[in-house]
Protein backbone atom coordinates (compact mmCIF):
# COMPACT_ATOMS: atom_id res chain seq x y z
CA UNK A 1 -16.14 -9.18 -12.09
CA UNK A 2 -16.58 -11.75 -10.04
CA UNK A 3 -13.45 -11.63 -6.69
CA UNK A 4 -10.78 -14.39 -7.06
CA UNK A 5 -10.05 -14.01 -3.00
CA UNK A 6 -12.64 -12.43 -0.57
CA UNK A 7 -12.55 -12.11 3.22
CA UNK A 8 -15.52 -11.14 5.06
CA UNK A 9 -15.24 -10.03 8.26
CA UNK A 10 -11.98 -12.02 9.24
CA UNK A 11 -10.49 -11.52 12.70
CA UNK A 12 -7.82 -13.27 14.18
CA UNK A 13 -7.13 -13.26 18.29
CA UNK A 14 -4.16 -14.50 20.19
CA UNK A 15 -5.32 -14.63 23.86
CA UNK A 16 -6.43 -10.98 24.41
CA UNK A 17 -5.52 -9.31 21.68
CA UNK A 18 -7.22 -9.10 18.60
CA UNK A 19 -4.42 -8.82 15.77
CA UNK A 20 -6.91 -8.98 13.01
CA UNK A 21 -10.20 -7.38 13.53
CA UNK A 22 -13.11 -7.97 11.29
CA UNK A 23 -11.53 -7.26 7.72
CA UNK A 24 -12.74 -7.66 4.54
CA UNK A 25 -11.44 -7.27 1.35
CA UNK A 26 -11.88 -8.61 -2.04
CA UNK A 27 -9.10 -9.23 -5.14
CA UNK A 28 -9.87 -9.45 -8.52
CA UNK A 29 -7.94 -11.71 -11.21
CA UNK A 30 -4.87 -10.19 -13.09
CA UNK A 31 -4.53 -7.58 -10.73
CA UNK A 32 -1.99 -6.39 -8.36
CA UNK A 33 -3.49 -5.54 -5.14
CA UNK A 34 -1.27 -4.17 -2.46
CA UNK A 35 -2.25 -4.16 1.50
CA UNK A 36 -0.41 -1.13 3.40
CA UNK A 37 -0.02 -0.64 6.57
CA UNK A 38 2.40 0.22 9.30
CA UNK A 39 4.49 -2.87 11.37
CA UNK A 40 2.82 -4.77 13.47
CA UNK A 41 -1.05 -3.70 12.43
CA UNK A 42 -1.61 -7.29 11.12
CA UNK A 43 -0.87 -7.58 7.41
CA UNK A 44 1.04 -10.74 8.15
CA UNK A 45 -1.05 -12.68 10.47
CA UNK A 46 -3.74 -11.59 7.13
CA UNK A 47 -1.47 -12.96 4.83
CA UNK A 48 -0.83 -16.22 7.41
CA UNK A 49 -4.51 -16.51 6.91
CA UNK A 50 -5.30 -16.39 3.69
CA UNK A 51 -2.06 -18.78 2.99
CA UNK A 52 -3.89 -21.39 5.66
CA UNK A 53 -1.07 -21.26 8.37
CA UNK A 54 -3.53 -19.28 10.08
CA UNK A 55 -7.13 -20.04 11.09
CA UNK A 56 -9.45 -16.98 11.36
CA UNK A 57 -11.10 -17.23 14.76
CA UNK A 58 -14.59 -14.96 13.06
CA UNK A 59 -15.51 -14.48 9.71
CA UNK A 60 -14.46 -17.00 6.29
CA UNK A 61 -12.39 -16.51 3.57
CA UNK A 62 -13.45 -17.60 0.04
CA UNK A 63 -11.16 -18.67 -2.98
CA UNK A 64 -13.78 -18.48 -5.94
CA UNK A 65 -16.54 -20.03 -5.04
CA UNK A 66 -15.16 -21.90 -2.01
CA UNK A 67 -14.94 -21.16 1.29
CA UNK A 68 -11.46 -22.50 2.27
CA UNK A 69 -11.06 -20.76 5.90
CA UNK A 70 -13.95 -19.95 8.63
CA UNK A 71 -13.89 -21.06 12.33
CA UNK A 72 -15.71 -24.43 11.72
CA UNK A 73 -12.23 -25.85 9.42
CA UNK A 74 -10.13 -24.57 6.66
CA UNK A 75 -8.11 -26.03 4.16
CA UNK A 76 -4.69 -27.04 4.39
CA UNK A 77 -2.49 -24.38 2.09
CA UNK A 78 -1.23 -27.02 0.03
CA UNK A 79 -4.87 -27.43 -1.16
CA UNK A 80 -5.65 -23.70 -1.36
CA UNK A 81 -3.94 -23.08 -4.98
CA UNK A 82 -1.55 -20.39 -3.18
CA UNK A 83 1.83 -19.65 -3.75
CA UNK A 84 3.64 -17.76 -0.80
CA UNK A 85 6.87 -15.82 -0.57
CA UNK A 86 8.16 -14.28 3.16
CA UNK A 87 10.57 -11.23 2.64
CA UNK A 88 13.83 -13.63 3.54
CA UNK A 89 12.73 -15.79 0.63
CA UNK A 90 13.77 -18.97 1.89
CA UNK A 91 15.37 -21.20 -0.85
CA UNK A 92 17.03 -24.64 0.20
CA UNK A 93 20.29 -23.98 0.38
CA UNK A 94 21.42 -27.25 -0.67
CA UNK A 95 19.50 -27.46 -3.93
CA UNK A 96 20.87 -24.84 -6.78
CA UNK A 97 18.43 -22.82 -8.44
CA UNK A 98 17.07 -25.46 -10.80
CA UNK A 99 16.14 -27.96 -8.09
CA UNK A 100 14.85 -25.10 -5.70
CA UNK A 101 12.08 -24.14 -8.61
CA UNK A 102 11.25 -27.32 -9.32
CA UNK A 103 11.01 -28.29 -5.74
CA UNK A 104 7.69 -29.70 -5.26
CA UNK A 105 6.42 -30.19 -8.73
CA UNK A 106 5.15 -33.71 -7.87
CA UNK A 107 3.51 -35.83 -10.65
CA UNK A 108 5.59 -34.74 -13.56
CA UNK A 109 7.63 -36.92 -15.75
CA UNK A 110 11.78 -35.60 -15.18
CA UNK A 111 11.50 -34.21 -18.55
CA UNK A 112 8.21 -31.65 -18.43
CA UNK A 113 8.99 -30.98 -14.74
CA UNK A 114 12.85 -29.68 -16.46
CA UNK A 115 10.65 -27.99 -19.29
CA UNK A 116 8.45 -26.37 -16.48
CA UNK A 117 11.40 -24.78 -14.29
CA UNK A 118 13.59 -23.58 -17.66
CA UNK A 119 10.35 -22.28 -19.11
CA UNK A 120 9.72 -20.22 -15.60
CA UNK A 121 13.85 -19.89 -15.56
CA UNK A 122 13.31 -17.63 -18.99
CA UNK A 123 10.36 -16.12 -17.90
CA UNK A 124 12.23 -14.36 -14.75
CA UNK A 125 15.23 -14.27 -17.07
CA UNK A 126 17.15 -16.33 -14.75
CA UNK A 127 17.99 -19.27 -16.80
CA UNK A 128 21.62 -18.25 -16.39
CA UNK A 129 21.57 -18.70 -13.34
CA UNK A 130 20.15 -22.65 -13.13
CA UNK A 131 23.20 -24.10 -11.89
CA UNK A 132 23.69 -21.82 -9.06
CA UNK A 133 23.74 -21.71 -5.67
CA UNK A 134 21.59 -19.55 -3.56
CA UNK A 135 24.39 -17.77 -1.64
CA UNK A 136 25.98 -16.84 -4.88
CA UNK A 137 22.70 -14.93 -5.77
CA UNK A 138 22.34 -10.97 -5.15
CA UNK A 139 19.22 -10.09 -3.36
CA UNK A 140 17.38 -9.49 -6.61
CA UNK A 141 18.14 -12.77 -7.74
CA UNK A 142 17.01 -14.89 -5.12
CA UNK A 143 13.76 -13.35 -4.91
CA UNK A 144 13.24 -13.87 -8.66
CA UNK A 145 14.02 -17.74 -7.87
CA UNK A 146 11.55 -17.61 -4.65
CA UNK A 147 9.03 -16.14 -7.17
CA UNK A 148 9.85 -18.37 -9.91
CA UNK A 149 9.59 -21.95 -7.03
CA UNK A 150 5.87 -20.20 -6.01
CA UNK A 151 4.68 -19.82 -9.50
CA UNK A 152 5.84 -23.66 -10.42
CA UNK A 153 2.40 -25.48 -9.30
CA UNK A 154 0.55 -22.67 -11.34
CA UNK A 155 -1.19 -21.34 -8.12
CA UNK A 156 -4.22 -18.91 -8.58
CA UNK A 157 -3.30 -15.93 -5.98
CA UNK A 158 0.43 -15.18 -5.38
CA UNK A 159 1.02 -13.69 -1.91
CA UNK A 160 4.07 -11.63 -1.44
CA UNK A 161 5.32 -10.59 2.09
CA UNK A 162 7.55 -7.25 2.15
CA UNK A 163 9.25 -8.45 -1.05
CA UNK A 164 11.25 -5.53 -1.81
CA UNK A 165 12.66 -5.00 1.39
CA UNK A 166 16.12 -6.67 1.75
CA UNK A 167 16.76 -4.25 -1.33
CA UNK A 168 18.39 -1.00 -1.16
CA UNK A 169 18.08 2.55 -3.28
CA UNK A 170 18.06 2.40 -7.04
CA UNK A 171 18.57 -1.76 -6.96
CA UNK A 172 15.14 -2.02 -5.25
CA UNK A 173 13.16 0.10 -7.46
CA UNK A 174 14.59 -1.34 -10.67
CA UNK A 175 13.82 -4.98 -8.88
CA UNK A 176 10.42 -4.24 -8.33
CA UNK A 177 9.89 -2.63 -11.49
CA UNK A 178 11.53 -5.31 -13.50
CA UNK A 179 9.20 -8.20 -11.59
CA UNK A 180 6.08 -6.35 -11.54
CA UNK A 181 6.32 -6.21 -15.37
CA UNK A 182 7.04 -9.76 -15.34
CA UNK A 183 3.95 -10.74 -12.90
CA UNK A 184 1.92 -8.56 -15.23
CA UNK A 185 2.80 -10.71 -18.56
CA UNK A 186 2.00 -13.50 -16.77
CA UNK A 187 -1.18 -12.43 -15.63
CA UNK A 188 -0.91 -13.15 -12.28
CA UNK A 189 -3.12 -12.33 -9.40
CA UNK A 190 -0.68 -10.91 -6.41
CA UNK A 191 -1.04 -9.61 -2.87
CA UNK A 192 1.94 -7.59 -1.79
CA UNK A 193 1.95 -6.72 1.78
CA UNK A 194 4.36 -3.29 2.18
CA UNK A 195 4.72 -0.61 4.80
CA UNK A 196 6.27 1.63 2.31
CA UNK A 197 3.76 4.18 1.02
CA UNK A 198 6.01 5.07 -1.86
CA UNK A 199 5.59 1.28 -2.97
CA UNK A 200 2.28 1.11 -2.72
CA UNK A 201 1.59 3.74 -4.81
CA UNK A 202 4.10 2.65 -7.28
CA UNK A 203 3.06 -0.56 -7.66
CA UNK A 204 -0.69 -1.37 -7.02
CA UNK A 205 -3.48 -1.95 -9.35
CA UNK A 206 -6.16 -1.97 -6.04
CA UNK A 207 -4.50 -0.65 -2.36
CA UNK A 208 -5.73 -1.40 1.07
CA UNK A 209 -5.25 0.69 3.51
CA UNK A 210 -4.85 -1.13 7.32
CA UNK A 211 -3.77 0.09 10.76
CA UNK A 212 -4.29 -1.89 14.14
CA UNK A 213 -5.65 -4.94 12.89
CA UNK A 214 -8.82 -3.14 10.94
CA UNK A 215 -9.23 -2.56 6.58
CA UNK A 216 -9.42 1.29 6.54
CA UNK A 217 -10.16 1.54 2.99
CA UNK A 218 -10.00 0.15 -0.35
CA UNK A 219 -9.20 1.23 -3.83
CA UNK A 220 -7.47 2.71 -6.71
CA UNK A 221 -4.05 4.45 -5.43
CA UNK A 222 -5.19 7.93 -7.28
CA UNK A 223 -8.63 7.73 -5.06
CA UNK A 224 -7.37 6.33 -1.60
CA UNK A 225 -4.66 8.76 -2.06
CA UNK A 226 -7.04 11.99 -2.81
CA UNK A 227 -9.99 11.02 -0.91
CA UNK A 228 -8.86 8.91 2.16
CA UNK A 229 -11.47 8.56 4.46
CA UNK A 230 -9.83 9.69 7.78
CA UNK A 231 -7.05 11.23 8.87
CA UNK A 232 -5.45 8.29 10.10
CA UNK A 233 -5.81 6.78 6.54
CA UNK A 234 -4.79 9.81 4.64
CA UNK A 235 -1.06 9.91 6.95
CA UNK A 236 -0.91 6.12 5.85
CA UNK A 237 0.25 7.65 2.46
CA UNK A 238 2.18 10.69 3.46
CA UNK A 239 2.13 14.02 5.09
CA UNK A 240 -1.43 15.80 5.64
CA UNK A 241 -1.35 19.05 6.34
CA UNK A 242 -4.40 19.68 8.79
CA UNK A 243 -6.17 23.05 9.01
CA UNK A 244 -8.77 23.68 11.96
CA UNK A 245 -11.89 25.30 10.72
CA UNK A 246 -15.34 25.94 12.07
CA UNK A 247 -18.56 25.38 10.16
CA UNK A 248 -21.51 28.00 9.87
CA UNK A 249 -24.29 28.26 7.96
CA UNK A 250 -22.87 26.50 4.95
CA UNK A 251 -19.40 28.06 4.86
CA UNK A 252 -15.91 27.04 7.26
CA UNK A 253 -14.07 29.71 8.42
CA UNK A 254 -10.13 28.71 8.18
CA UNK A 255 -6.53 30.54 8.27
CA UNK A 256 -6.78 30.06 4.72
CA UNK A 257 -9.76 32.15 4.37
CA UNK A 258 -13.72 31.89 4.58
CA UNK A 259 -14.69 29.23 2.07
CA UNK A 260 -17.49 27.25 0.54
CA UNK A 261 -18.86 24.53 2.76
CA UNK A 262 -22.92 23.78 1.71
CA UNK A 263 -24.42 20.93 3.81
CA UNK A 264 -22.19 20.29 6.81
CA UNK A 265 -23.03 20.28 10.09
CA UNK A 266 -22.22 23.90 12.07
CA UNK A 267 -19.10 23.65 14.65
CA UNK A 268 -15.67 22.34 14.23
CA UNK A 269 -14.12 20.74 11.47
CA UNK A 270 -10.52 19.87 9.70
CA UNK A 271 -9.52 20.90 5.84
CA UNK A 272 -6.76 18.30 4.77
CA UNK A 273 -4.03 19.66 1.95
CA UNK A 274 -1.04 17.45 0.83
CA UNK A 275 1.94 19.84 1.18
CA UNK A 276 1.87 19.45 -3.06
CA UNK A 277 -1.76 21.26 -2.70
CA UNK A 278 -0.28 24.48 -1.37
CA UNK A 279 1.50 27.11 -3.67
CA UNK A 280 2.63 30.46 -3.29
CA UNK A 281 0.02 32.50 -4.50
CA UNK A 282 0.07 36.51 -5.11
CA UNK A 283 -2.56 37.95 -3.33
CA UNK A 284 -3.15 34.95 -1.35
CA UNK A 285 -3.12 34.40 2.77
CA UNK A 286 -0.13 35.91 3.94
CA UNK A 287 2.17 33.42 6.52
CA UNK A 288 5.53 33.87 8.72
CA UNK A 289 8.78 32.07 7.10
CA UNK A 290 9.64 29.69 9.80
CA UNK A 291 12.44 28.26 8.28
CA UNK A 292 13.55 26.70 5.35
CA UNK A 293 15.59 23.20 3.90
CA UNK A 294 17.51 22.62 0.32
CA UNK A 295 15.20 20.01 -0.99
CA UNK A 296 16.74 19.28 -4.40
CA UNK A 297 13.96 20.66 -6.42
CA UNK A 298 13.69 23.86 -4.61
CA UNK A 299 13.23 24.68 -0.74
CA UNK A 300 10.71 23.79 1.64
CA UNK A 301 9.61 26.25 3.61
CA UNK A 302 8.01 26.06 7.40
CA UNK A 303 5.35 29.01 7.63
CA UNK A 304 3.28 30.26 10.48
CA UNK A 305 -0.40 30.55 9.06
CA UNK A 306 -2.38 31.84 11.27
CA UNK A 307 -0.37 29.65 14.23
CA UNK A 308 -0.55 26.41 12.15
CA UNK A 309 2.22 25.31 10.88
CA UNK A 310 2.43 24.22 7.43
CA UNK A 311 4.80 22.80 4.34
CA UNK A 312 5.51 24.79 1.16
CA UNK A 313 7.34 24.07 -1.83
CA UNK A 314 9.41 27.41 -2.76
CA UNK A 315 11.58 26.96 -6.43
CA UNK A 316 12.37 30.79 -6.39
CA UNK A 317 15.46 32.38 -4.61
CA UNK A 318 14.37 31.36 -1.35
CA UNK A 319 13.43 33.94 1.75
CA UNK A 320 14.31 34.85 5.22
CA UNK A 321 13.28 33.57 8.32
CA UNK A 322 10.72 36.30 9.67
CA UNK A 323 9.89 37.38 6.18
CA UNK A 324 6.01 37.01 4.88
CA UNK A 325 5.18 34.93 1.78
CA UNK A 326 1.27 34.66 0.78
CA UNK A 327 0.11 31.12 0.37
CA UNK A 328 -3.00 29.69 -1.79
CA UNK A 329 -4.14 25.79 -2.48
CA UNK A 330 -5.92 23.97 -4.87
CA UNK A 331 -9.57 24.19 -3.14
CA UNK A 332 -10.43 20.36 -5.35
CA UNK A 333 -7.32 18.80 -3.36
CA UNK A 334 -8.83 19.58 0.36
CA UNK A 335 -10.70 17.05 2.08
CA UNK A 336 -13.02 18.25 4.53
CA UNK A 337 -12.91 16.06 7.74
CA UNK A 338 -14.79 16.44 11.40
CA UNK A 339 -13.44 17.19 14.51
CA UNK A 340 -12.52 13.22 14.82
CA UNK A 341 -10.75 12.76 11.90
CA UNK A 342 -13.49 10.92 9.44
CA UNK A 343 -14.07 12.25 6.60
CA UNK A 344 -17.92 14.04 5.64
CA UNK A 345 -20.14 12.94 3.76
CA UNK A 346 -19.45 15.61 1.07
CA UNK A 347 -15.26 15.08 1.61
CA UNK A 348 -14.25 17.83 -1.57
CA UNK A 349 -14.36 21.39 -1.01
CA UNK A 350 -16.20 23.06 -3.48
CA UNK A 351 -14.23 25.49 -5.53
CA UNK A 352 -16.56 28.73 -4.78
């Protein structure tokens, strides 16, 4: 499938500091891609650039088959085919909710630019709403409208910045849900920018992983999730539980026992677990209760194994402090990384 937005090796400076540093990454069409990443990595001056209020100082970006952005010009983003919504969604407060969708639909007779906005209006199933006024709107409902304005001049890519984020609790993640399905009737093409892990997962058809200005990796949520290529990536998406080990002829010697390691390097390396990876385990390595927390669903526990501390999910009558528990994992959830952090070649722990 051929990309509907690709950036090759973009970076973006501002005096000394590079806030964007060599990234690529490619969208598809009809997909929901979502770009993750802490505050203040660069997922907005990225956006900026791809919406053409930014000009990349290395590298081009490509809409289709044209190159719209590289250092020698770029297209203006009224030319780009773009539509662009910032997380304070910025309707005219003057105009009620009619007039702020249609704002901008230039070249239309009154009566199909009216048919346009009410079709859009029912599409977000906000025609109700037409002869509002933006500060009469809940949160929810003035981003629907900012969506609705973007989508007016039929643009090919949608760009989304921290959408969901003026939203609270249970409102936010029936918001989301609600407009994602929406977006996904459509068929539109959307880049949300989040620093919400939980979204991410929730929402993307493709996620990019980014931290201090650099694309760590790219991909289906189930793979980047399983197999991230670095620590650094991995905590990007929650907790990793990190286990020193040291590599000998073919096998890693860890606190959770001597296990299967064919064609790494000898010396020291790191087993990653998500906390859901380990389980208590009869006859498994035994750890120290460190402490424990109510956690809804059971307890968590805090163990001492083998002086690394580690997470455990414990939906029995919970122990003591000081008391021993034995703990096992899922050897196909452990990543096997080096002593930096990257990820080997191999990555999986073999189940032997």
């Amino acid at each position: 499938m051929t990309p509907l937005l690709e950036l090759r090796q973009v970076s973006r400076r501002f005096g000394a500091r590079t806030v964007v540093d060599a990234a690529s990454l490619k969208l598809f069409p009809g997909r929901i891609a979502c770009l993750l990443g802490p505050s203040g990595c660069g997922k907005s001056t990225l956006l900026r650039m791809i919406a053409g209020l930014e000009t990349p100082d290395l590298g081009e970006i490509h809409i289709g088959d044209r190159v719209v952005a590289s250092p020698a010009g770029a297209l203006p983003p009224e030319d780009r085919g773009i539509g662009l919504v910032f997380q304070d969604n910025a309707l005219f407060p003057h105009l009620d909710v009619q007039a702020n969708v249609g704002f901008g639909l230039t070249g239309l007779s009154r009566a199909d630019r009216t048919q346009k906005v009410l079709r859009l209006l029912d599409q977000f199933q906000i025609r109700r709403l037409a002869s509002e006024w933006p500060h009469s709107l809940s949160g929810g409902e003035q981003q629907r409208v900012a969506i609705a304005r973007a989508l007016a001049r039929t643009p090919s890519l949608l760009l989304l910045d921290e959408p969901f984020s003026g939203l609270d609790g249970v409102l936010r993640e029936s918001v989301r849900g609600a407009l994602l399905e929406d977006l996904r009737r459509l068929g539109t093409t959307v880049l949300v920018v989040t620093h919400d892990p939980e979204e991410a997962m929730a929402i993307a058809d493709d996620l990019i992983l980014m931290s201090e200005g650099r694309i760590l990796q790219a991909g289906p949520p189930e793979d980047v999730y399983r197999r991230p290529v670095s620590l650094i990536a991995a905590r990007l998406l929650g907790e990793m539980v990190v286990v020193p080990g040291e590599v000998a002829s073919g096998r890693i010697e860890t606190p959770l026992g001597n296990l299967s390691a064919p064609g790494l390097a000898d010396g020291p390396a790191q087993l990653g677990l998500r906390p859901e990876a380990l389980v208590p385990a009869e006859g498994g390595v035994p750890a120290t209760v460190l402490g424990r927390r109510f956690q809804g669903d059971g307890h968590r526990l805090t163990l001492d194994l083998g002086g690394v501390r580690v997470p455990l999910t414990w939906r029995m009558d919970p122990p003591e402090p000081g008391a021993t528990v034995c703990v096992g994992f899922r050897p196909g959830d452990a990543v096997l990384f080096n002593q930096d952090g990257e990820r080997t070649v191999s990555g999986r722990l073999p189940s032997g």
